[in-house]
Protein backbone atom coordinates (compact mmCIF):
# COMPACT_ATOMS: atom_id res chain seq x y z
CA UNK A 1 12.06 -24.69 41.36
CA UNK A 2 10.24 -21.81 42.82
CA UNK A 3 7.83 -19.65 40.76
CA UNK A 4 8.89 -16.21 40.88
CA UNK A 5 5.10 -15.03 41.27
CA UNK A 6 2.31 -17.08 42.99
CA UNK A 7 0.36 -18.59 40.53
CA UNK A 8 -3.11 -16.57 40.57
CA UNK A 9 -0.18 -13.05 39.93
CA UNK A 10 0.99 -15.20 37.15
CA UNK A 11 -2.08 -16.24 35.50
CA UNK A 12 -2.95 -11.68 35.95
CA UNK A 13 0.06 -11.01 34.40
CA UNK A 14 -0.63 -13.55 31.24
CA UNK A 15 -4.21 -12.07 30.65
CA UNK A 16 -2.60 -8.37 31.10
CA UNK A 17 0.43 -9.27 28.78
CA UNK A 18 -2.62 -10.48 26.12
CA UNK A 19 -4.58 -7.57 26.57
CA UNK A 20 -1.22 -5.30 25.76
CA UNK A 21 -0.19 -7.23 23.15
CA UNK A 22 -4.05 -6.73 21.72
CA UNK A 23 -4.01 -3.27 22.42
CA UNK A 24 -0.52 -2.38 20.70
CA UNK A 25 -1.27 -4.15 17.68
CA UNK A 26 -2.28 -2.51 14.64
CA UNK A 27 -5.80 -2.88 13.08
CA UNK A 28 -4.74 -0.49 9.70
CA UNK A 29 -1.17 -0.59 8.77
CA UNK A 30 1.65 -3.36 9.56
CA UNK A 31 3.14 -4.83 12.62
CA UNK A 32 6.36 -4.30 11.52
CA UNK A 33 7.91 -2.24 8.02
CA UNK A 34 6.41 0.66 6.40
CA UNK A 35 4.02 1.65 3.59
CA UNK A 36 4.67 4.81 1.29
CA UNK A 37 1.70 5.12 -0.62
CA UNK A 38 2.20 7.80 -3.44
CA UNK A 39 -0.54 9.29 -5.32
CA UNK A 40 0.66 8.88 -8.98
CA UNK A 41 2.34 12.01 -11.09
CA UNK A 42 5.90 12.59 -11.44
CA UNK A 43 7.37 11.77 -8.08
CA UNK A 44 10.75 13.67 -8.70
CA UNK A 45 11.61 16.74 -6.57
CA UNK A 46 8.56 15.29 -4.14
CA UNK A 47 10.46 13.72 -1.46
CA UNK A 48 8.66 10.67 -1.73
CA UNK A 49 11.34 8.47 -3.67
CA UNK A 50 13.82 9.52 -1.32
CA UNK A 51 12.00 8.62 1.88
CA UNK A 52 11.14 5.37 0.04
CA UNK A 53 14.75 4.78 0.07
CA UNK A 54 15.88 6.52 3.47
CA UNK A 55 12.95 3.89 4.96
CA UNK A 56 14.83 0.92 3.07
CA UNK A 57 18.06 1.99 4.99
CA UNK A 58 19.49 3.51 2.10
CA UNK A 59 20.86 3.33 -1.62
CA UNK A 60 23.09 0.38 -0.59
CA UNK A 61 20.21 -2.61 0.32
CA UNK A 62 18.32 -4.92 -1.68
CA UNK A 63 14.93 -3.41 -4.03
CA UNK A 64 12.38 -5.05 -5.86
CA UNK A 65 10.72 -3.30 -8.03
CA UNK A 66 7.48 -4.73 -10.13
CA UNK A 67 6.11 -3.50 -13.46
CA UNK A 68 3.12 -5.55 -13.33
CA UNK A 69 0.60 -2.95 -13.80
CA UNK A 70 1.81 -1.45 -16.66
CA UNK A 71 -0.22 -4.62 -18.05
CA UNK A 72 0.54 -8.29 -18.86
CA UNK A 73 -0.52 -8.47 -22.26
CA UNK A 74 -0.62 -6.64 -25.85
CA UNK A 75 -3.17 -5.12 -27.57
CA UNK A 76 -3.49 -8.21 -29.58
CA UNK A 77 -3.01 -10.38 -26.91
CA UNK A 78 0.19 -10.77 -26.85
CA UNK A 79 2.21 -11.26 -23.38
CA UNK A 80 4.08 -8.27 -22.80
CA UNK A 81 7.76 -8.43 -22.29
CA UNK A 82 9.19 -5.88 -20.05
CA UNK A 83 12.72 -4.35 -20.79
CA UNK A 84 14.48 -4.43 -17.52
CA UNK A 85 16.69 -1.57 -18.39
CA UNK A 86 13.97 0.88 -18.59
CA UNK A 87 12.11 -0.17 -15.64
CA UNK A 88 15.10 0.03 -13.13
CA UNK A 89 16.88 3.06 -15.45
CA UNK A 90 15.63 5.61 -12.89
CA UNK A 91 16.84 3.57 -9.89
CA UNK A 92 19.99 3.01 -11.18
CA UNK A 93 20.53 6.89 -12.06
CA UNK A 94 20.09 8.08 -8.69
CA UNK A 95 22.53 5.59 -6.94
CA UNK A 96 20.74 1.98 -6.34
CA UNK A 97 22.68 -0.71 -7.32
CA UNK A 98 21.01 -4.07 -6.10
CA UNK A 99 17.84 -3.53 -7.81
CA UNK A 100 15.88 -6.51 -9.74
CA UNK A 101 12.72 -6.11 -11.16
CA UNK A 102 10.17 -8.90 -10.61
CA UNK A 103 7.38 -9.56 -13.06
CA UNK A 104 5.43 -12.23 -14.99
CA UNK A 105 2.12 -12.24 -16.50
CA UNK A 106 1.82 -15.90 -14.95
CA UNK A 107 0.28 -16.83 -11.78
CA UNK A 108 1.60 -20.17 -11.64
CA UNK A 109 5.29 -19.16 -12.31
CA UNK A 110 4.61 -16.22 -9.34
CA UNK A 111 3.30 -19.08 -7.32
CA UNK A 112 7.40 -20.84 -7.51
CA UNK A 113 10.06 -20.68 -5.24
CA UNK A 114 12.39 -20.20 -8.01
CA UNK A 115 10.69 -16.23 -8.83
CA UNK A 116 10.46 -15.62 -5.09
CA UNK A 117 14.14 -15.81 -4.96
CA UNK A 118 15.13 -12.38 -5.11
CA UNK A 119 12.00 -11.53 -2.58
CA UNK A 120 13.20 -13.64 0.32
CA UNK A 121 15.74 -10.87 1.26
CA UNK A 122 14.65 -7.61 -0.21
CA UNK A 123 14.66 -5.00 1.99
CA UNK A 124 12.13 -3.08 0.07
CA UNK A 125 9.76 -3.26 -2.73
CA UNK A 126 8.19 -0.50 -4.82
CA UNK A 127 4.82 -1.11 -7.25
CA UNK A 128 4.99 1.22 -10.52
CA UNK A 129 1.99 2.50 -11.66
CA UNK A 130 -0.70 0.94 -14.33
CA UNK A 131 -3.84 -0.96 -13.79
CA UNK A 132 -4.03 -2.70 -10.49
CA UNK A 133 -6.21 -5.64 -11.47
CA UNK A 134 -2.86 -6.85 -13.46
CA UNK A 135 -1.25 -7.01 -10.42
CA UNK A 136 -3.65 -8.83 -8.53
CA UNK A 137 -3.76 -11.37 -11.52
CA UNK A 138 -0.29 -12.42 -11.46
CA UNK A 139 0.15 -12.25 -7.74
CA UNK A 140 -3.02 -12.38 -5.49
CA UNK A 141 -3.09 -16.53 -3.62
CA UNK A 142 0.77 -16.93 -4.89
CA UNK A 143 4.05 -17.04 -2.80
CA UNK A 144 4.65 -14.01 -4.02
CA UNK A 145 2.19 -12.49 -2.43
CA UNK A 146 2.87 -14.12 0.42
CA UNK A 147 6.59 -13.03 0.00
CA UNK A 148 5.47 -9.67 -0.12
CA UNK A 149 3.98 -9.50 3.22
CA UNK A 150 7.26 -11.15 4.39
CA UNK A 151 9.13 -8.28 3.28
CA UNK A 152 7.37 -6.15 5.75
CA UNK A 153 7.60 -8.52 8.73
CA UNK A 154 11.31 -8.19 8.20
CA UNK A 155 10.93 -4.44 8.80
CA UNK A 156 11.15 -3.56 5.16
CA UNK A 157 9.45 -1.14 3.41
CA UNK A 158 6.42 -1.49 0.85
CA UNK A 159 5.81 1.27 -1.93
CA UNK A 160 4.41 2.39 -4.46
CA UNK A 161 2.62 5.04 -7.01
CA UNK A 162 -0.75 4.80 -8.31
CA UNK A 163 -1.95 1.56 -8.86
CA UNK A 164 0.73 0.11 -7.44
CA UNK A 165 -0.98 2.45 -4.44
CA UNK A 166 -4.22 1.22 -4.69
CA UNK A 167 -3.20 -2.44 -4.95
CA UNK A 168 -1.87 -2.12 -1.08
CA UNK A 169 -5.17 -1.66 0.73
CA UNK A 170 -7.77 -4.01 1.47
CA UNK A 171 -10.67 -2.89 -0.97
CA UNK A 172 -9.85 -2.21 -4.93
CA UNK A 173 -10.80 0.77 -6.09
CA UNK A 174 -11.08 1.04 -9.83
CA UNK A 175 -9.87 -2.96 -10.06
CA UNK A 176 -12.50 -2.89 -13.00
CA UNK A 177 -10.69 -4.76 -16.91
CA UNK A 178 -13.44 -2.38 -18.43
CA UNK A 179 -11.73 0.76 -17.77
CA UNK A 180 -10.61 3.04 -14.59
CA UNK A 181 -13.81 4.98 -14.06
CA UNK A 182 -16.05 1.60 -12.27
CA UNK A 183 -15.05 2.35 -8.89
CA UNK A 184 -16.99 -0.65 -7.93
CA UNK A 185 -16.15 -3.58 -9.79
CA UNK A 186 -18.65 -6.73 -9.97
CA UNK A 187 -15.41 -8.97 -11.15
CA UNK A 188 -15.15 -10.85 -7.95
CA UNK A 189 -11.61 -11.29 -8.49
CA UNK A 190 -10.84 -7.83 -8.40
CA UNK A 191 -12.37 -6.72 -5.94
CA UNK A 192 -9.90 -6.78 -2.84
CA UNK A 193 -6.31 -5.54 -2.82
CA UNK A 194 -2.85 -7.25 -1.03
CA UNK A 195 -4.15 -5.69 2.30
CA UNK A 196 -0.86 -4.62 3.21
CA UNK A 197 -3.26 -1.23 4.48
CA UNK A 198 -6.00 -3.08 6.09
CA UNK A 199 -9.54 -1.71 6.22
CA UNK A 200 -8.96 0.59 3.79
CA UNK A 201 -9.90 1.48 0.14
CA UNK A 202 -7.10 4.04 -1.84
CA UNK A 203 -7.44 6.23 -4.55
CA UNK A 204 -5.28 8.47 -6.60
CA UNK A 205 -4.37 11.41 -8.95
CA UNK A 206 -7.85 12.70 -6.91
CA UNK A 207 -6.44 16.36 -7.96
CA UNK A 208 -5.47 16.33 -11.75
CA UNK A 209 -8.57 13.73 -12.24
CA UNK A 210 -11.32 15.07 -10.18
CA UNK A 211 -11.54 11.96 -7.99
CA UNK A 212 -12.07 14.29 -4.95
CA UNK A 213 -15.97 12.83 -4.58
CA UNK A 214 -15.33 9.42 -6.23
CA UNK A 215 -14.63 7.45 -2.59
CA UNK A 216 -17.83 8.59 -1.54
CA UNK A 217 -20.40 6.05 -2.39
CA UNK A 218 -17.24 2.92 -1.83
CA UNK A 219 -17.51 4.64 1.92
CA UNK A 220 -21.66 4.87 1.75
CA UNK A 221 -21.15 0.64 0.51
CA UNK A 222 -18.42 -0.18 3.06
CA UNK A 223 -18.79 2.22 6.08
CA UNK A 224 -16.08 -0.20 7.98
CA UNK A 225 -13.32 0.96 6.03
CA UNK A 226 -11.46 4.29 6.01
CA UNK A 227 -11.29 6.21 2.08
CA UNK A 228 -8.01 7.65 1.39
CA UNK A 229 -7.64 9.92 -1.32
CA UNK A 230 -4.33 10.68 -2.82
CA UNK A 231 -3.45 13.73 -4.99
CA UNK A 232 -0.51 13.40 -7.46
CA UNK A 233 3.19 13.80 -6.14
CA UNK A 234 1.62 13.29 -2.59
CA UNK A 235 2.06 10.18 -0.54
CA UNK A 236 1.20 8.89 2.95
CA UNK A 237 3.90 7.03 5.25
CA UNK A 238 2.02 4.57 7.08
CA UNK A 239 3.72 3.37 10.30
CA UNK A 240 1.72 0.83 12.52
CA UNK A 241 -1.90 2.98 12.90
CA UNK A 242 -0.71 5.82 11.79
CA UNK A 243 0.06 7.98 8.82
CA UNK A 244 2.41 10.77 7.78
CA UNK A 245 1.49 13.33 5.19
CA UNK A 246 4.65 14.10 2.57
CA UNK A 247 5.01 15.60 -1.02
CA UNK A 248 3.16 18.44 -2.47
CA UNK A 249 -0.23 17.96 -2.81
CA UNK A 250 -3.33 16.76 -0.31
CA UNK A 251 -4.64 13.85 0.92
CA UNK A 252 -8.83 13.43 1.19
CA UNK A 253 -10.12 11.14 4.38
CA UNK A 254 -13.09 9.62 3.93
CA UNK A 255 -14.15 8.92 7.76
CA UNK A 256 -17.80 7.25 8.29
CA UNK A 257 -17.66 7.70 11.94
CA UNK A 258 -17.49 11.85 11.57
CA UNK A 259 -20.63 13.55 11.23
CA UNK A 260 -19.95 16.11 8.21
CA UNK A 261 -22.30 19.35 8.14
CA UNK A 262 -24.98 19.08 5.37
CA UNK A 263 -22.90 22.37 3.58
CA UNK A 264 -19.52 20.34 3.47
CA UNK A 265 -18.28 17.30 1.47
CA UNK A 266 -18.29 14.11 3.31
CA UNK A 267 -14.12 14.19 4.01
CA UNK A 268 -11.83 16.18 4.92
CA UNK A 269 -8.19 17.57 3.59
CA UNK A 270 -5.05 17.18 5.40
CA UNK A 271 -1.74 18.87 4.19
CA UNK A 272 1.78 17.88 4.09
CA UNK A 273 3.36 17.46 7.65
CA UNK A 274 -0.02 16.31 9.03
CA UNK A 275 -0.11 12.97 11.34
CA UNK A 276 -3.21 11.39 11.38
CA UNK A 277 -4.10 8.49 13.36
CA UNK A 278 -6.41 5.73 11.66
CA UNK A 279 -7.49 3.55 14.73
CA UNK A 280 -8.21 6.78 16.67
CA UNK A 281 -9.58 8.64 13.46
CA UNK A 282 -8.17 11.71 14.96
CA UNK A 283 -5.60 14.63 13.44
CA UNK A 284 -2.48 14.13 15.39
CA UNK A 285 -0.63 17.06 13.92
């Protein structure tokens, strides 16, 4: 049979196809799904929890929700047991009605096809809010994890408030067992995040907490990542390279490749409604 195209157009079109494909794919956020990264606080009359589930496709698909970082043990040591009726209470009151939660304090059970179950067609997962190093100890190297990501090659969406914000990028802020104010932990295994946001370190309640400089010396460490600084009842809609500004509050961008007058903090502010574009580092709206 004929080619359609001599061979040396072919062999153009290939390498052009490549370079496209290269081009169009996304160095921060996913190739396909959403993130809605929320900022801690009480989300309710926000907007955020309803974009989370406008994103999803609506009250009528599949969510996942995860306690995890509430914590996976007691005081005394304890594993905690986690009352399914109060974590999926608030989902149920405004109208979802396939919702599971999905927890264990176990990496080995998260590592089983059996827990995955309910992950292999969820249409969208949301993290509560805790300490994220609990998170990463049940889930990080587990099919779960790898579930996770699988959720958002579907399309799905990812969220999530607080630490269950912070456990999405790539770097983890505050992953610290000592307490929430190390920014920079030396536990090794707490140290990167589910990368869901790639090349990028998250923080949150920045506003009620005073965490507005705290990102600075991560960025000063790690210049190849972009800081993102959430205020409570704030969130950012990542789509591909891009990110969305929604809720009440601001959002702090710590960008190493600006040049910041010596009179000014090393970030800048960007309200709800702005666009900003990650691989470009540029204000879109």
């Amino acid at each position: 049979m004929r080619a359609p195209f001599p061979l040396g157009v072919v062999a153009m079109l290939s390498v052009a196809g490549a370079a496209l494909a290269q081009e169009t794919t996304p160095e921060y956020g996913p190739a396909q799904g959403t993130l809605v990264i929320a900022g801690g606080g009480t989300l309710a009359g926000s907007g955020i929890i309803e974009k989370f589930i406008q994103l999803a496709g609506g009250h009528d698909k599949k969510f996942v929700i995860v306690p995890t970082a509430g914590g996976n043990r007691n005081d005394d040591g304890s594993v905690r047991v986690f009352e399914g009726s109060q974590v999926l209470g608030r989902w149920l009151r405004i109208g979802i009605k396939n919702v599971k939660m999905l927890h264990t304090a176990d990496p080995a059970v998260a590592d089983t096809e059996e827990f995955v179950r309910d992950l292999k067609d969820a249409d969208a997962v949301w993290f509560d809010g805790g300490r994220q190093w609990n998170i990463v100890d049940s889930y990080a190297n587990t099919r779960t994890l790898t579930e996770f990501h699988r959720v958002l090659e579907r399309g799905g969406v990812i969220g999530g408030t607080s630490a269950g914000a912070t456990i999405q990028g790539h770097y983890l802020v505050r992953g610290d067992t000592s307490g929430p104010d190390v920014m920079m932990t030396q536990e090794a295994k707490h140290q990167v995040g589910f990368d869901f946001l790639r090349r990028a370190a998250i923080d949150q309640h920045i506003n009620t907490r005073n965490r507005w400089d705290d990102l600075i010396p991560v960025i000063r460490r790690y210049p190849n990542l972009l800081g993102i600084g959430l205020s409570e009842e704030t969130a950012i809609v990542v789509t591909g390279d891009k990110f969305e500004v929604i809720g009440k509050g601001k959002v702090a961008v710590h960008d190493n490749t600006r040049t910041y007058p010596e009179s000014e903090k090393p970030f800048y502010l960007l309200a709800p409604g702005a666009v900003y574009n990650m691989k470009q580092r540029v204000i879109e709206k």
